[in-house]
N, C-alpha and C. Protein backbone atom coordinates (compact mmCIF):
# COMPACT_ATOMS: atom_id res chain seq x y z
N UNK A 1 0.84 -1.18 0.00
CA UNK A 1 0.00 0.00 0.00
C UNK A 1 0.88 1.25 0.00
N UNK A 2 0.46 2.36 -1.02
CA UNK A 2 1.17 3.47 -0.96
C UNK A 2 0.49 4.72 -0.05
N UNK A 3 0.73 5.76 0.54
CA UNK A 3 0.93 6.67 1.12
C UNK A 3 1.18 8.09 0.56
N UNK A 4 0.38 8.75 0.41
CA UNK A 4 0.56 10.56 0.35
C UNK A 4 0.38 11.24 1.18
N UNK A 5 1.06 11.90 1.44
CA UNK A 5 0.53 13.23 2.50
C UNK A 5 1.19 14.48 2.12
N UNK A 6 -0.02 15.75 2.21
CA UNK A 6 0.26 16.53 1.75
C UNK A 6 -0.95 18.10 2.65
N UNK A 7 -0.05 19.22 2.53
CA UNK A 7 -0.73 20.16 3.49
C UNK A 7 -1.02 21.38 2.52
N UNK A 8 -2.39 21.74 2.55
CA UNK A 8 -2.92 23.01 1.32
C UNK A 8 -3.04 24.06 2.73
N UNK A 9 -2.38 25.64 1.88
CA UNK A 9 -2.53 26.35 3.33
C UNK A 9 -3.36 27.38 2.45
N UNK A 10 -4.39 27.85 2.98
CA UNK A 10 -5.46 28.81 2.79
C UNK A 10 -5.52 30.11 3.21
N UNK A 11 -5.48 31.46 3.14
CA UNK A 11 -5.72 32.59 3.98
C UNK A 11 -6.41 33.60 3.22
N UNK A 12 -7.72 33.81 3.45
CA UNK A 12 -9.05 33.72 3.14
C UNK A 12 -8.85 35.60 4.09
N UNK A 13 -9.19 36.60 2.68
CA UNK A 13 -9.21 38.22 3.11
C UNK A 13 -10.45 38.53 3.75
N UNK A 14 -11.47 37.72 3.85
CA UNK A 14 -12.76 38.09 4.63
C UNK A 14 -13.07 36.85 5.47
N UNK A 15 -13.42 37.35 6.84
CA UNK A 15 -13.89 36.57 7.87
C UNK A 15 -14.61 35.24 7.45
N UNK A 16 -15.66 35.10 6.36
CA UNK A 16 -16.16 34.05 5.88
C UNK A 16 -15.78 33.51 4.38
N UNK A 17 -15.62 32.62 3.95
CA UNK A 17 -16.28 32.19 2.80
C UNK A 17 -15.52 30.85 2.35
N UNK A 18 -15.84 30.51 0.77
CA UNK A 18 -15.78 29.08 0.52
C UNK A 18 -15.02 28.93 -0.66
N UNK A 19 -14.07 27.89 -0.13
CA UNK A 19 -12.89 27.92 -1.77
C UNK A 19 -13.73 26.52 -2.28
N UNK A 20 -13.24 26.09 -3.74
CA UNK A 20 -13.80 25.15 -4.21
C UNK A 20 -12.70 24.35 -4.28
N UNK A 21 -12.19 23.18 -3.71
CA UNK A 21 -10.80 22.53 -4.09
C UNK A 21 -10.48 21.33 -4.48
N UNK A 22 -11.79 21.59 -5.57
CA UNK A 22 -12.06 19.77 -6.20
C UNK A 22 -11.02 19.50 -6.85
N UNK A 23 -10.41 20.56 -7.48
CA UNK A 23 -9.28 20.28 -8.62
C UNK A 23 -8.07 20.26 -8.21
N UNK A 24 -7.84 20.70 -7.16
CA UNK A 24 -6.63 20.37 -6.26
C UNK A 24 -6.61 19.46 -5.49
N UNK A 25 -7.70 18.76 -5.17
CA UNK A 25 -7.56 16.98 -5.00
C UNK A 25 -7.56 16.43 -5.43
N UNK A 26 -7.75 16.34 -6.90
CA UNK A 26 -7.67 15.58 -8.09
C UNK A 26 -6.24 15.48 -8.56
N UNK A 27 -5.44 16.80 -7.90
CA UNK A 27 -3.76 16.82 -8.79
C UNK A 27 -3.46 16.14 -7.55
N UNK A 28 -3.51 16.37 -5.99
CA UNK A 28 -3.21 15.34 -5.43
C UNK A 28 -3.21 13.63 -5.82
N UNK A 29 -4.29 13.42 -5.93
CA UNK A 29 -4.11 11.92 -6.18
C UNK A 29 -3.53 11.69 -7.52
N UNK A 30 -3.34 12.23 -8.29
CA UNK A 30 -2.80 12.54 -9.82
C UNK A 30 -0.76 12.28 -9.17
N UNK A 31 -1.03 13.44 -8.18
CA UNK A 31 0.37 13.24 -7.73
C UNK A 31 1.74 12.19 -6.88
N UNK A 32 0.03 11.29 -6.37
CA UNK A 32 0.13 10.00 -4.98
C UNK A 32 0.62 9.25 -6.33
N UNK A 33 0.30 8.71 -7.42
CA UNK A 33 -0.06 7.83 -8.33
C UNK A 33 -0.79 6.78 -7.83
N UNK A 34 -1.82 7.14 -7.34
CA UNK A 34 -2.83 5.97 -6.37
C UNK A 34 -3.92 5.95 -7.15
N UNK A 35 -3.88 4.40 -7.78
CA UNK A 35 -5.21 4.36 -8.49
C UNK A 35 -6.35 3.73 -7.78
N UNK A 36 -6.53 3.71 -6.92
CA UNK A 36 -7.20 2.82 -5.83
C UNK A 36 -7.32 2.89 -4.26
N UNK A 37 -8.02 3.70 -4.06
CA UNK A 37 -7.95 4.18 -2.71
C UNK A 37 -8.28 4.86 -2.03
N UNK A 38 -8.04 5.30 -0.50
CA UNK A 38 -9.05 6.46 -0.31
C UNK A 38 -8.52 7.93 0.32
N UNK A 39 -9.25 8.73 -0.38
CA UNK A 39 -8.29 10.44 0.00
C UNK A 39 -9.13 10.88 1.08
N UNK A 40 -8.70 11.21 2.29
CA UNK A 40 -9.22 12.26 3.17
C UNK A 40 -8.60 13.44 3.26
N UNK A 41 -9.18 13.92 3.46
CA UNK A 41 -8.85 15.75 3.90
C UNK A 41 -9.72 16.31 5.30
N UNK A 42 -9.10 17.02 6.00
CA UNK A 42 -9.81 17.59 6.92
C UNK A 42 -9.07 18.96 7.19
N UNK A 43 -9.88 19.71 7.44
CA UNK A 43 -9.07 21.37 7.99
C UNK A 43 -8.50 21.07 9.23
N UNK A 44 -7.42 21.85 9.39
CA UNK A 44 -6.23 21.47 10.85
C UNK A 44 -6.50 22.87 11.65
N UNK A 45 -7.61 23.45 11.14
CA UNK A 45 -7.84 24.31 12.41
C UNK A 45 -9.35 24.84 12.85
N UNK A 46 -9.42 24.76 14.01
CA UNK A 46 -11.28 24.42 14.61
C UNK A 46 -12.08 25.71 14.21
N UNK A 47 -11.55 26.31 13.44
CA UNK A 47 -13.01 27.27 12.76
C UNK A 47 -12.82 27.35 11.42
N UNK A 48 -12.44 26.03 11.12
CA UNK A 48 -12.29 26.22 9.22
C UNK A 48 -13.11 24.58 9.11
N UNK A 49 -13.65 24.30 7.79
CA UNK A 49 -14.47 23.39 7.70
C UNK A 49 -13.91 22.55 6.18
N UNK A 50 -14.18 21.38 5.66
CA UNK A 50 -14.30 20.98 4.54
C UNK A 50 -15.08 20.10 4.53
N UNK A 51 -15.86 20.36 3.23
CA UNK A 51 -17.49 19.65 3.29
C UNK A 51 -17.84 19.28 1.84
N UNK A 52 -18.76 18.95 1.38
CA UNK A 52 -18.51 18.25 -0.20
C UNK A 52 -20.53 18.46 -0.34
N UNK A 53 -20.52 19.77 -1.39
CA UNK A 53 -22.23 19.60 -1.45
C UNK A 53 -21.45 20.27 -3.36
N UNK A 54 -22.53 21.01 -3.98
CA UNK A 54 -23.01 21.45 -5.08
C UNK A 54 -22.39 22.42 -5.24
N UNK A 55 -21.54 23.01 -6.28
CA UNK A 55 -20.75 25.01 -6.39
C UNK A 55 -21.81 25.37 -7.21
N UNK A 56 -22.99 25.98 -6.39
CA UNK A 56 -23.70 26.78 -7.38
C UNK A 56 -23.62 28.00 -6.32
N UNK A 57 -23.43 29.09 -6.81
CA UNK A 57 -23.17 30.33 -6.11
C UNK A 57 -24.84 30.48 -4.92
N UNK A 58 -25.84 30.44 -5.43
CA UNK A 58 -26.99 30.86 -4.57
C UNK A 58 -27.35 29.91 -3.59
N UNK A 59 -26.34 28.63 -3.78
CA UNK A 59 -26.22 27.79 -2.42
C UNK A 59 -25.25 28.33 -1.42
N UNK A 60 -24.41 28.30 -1.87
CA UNK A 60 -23.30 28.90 -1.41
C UNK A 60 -23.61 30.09 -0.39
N UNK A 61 -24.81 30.82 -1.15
CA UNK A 61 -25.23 32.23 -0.21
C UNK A 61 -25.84 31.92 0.66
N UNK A 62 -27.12 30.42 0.32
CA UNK A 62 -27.47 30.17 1.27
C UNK A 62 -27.22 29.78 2.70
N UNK A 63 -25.67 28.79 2.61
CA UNK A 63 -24.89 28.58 3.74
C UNK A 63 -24.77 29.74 4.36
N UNK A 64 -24.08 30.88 4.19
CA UNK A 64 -23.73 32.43 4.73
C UNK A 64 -24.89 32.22 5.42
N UNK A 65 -26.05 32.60 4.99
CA UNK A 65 -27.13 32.77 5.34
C UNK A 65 -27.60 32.43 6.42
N UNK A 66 -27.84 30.90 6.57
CA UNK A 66 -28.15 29.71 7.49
C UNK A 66 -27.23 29.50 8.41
N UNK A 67 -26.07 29.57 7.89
CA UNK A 67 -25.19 29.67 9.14
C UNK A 67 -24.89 30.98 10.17
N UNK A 68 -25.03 31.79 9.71
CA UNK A 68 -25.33 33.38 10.30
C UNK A 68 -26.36 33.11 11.42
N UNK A 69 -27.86 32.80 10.78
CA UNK A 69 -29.07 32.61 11.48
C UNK A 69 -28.90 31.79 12.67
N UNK A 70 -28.28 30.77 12.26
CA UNK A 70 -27.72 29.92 13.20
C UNK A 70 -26.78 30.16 14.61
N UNK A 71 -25.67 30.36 14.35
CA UNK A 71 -25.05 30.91 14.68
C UNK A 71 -24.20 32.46 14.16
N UNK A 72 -25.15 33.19 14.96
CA UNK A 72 -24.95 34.64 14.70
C UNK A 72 -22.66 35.18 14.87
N UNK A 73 -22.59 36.15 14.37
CA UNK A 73 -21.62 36.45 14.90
C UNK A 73 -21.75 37.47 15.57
N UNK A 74 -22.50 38.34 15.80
CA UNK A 74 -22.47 39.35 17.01
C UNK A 74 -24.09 39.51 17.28
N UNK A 75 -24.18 39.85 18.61
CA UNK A 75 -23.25 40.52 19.55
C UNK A 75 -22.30 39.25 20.34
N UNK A 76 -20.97 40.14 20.14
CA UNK A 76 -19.81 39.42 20.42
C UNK A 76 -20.43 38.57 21.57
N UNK A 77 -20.60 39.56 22.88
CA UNK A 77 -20.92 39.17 24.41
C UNK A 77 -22.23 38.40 24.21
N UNK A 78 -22.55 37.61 23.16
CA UNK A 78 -24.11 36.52 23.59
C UNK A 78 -23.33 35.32 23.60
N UNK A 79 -22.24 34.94 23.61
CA UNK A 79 -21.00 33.77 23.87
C UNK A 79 -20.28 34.21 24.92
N UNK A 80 -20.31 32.77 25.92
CA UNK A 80 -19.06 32.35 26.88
C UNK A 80 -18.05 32.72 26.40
N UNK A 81 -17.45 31.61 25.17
CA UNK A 81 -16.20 31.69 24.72
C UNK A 81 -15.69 32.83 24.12
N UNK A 82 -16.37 33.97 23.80
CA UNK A 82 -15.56 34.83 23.61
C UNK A 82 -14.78 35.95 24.63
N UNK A 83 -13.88 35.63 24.71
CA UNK A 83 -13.60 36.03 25.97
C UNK A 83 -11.75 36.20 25.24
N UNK A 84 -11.05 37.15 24.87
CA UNK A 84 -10.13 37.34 24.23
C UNK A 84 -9.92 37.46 22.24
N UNK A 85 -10.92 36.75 22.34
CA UNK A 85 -11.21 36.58 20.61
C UNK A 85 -12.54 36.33 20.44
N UNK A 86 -13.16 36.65 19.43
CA UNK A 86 -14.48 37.02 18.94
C UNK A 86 -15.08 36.54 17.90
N UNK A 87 -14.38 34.60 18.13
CA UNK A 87 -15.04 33.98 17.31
C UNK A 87 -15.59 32.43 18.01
N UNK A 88 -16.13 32.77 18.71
CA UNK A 88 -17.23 31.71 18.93
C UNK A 88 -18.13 31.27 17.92
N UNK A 89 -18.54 31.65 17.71
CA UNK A 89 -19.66 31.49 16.37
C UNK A 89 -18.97 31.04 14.75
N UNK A 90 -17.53 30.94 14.97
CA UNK A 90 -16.75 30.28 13.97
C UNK A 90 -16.75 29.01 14.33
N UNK A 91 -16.69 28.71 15.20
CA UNK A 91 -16.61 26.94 15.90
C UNK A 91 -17.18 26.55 16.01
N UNK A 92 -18.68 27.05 16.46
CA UNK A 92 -20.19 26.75 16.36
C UNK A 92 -20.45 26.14 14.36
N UNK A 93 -19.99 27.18 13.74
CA UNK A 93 -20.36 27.08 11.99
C UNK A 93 -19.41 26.11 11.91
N UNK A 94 -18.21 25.68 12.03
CA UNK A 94 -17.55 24.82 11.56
C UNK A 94 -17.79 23.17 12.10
N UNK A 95 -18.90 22.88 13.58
CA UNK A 95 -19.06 21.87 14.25
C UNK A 95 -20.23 21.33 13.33
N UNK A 96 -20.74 22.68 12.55
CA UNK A 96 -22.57 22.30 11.92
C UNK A 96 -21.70 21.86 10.47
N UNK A 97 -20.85 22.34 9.70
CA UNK A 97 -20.22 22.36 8.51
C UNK A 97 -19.71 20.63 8.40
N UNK A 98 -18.86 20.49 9.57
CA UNK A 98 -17.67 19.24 9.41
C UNK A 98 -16.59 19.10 9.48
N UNK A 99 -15.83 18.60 9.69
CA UNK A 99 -14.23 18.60 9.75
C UNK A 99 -13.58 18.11 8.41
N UNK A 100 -14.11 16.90 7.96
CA UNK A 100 -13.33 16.51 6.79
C UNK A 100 -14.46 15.66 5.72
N UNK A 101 -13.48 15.39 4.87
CA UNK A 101 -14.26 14.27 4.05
C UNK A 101 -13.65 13.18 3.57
N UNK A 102 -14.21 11.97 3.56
CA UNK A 102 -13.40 10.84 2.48
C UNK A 102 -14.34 10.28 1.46
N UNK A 103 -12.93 10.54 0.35
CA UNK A 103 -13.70 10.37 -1.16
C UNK A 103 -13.16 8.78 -1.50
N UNK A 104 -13.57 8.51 -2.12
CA UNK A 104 -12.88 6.92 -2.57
C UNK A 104 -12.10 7.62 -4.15
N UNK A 105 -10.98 6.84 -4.20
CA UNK A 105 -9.81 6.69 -5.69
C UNK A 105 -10.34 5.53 -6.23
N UNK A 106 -10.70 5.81 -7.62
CA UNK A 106 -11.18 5.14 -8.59
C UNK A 106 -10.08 5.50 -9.96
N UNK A 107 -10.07 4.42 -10.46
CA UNK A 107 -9.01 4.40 -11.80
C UNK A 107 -8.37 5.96 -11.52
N UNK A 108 -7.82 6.25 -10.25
CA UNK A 108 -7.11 7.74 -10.36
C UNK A 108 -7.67 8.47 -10.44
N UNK A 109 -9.13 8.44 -10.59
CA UNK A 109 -10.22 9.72 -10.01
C UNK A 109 -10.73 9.57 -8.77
N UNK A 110 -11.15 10.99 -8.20
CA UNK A 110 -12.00 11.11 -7.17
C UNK A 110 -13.36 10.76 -7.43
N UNK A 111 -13.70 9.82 -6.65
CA UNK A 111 -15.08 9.34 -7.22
C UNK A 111 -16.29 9.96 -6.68
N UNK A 112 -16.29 10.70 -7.04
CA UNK A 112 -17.43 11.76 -6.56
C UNK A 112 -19.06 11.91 -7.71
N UNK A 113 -19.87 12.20 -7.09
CA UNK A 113 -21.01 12.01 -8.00
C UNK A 113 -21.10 12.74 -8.58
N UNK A 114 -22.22 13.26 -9.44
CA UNK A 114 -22.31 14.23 -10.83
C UNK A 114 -22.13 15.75 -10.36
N UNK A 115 -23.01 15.85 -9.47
CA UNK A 115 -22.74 17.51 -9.01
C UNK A 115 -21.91 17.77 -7.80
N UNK A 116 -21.74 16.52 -7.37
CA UNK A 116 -20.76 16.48 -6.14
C UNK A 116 -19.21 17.33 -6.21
N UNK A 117 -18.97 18.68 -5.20
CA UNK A 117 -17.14 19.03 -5.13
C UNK A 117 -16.93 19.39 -3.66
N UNK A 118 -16.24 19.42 -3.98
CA UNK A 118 -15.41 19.54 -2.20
C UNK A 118 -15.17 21.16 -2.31
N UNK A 119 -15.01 21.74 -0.78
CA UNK A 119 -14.99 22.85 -0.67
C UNK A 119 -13.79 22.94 0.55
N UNK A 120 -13.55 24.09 0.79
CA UNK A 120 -12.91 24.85 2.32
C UNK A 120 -13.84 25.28 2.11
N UNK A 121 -14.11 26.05 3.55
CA UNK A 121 -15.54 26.69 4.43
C UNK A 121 -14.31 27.24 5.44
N UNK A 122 -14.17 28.53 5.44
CA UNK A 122 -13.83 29.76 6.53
C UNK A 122 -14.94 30.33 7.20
N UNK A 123 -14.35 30.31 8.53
CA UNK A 123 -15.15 30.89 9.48
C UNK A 123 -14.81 31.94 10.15
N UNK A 124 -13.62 32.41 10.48
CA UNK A 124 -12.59 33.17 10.95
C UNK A 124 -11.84 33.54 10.22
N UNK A 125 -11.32 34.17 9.13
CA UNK A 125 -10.20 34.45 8.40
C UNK A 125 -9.18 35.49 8.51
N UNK A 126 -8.55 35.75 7.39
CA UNK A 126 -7.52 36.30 7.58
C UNK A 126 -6.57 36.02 8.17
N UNK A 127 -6.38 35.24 8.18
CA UNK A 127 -4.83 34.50 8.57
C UNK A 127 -4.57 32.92 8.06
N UNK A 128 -3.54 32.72 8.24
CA UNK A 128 -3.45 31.29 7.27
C UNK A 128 -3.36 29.98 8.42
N UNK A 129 -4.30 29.19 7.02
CA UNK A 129 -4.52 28.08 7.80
C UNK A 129 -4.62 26.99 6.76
N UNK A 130 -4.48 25.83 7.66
CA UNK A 130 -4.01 24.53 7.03
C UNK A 130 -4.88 23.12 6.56
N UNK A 131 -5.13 22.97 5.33
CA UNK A 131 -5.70 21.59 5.29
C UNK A 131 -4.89 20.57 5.10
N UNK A 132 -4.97 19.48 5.83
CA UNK A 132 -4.36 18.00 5.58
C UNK A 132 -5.41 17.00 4.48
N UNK A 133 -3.97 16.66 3.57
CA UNK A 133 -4.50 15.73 2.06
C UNK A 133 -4.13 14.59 2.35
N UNK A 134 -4.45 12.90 2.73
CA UNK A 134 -4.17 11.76 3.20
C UNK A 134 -4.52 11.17 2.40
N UNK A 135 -3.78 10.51 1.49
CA UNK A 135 -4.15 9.80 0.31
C UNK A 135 -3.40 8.16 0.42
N UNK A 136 -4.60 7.16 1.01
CA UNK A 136 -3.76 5.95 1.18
C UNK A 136 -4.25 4.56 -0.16
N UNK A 137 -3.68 3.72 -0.63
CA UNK A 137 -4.18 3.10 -1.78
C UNK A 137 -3.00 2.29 -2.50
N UNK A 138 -3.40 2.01 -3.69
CA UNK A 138 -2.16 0.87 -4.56
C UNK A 138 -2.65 1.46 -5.55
């Protein structure tokens, strides 16, 4: 069995939003030479998310949306945890979002369904942060 590992670092100019990074897991496993197997990814820091739905932009708004409603970001003081930093409600969105995903390697593709892509999901930004690429297979 072969082994990849590999770290995508992200730093996202507004507090929220969503990269699309289907195609940069695809050069990953392109890069493992793993035709068979399975890729995980998960964000390496607790207010960033990666999650796998549809890139149509008015979904996309909808998340903002729903996750806002959800978990508001202000007023700062309606959270315990904020108490030095003023993102509670990033950890809250990223617990509802997910941590990671695993796709299965097929003939060297990500086997993902028709409208199916993988995303980053920022909750906190502006500063850089890290996803882990785990690509294990033959």
């Amino acid at each position: 069995m072969k082994s990849y590992r590999k770290e995508l670092w992200f730093e996202l100019p507004t507090r929220r939003g969503f990269v699309n990074i289907t195609d940069t897991l695809q050069r990953c496993v392109e890069e493992s030479g793993i035709k068979e197997g399975l890729l995980l990814c998960n964000a390496m820091h607790i207010t960033a998310s990666v999650f796998i739905n549809d890139d149509e932009p008015g979904l996309l708004e909808d998340f903002e949306i729903w996750l806002e409603k959800l978990a508001p970001e202000k007023p700062y003081n309606q959270y315990y945890h904020n108490v030095g930093e003023n993102n509670a409600d990033a950890h809250l969105k990223r617990t509802i979002m997910g941590r990671e995903v695993v796709i299965a390697i097929t003939n060297g593709k990500l086997d993902l369904g028709p409208w199916e892509q993988v995303f980053y999901g920022e909750f906190d930004g502006r500063r850089r942060k890290r996803v882990l690429v785990k690509i294990i297979g033959e």
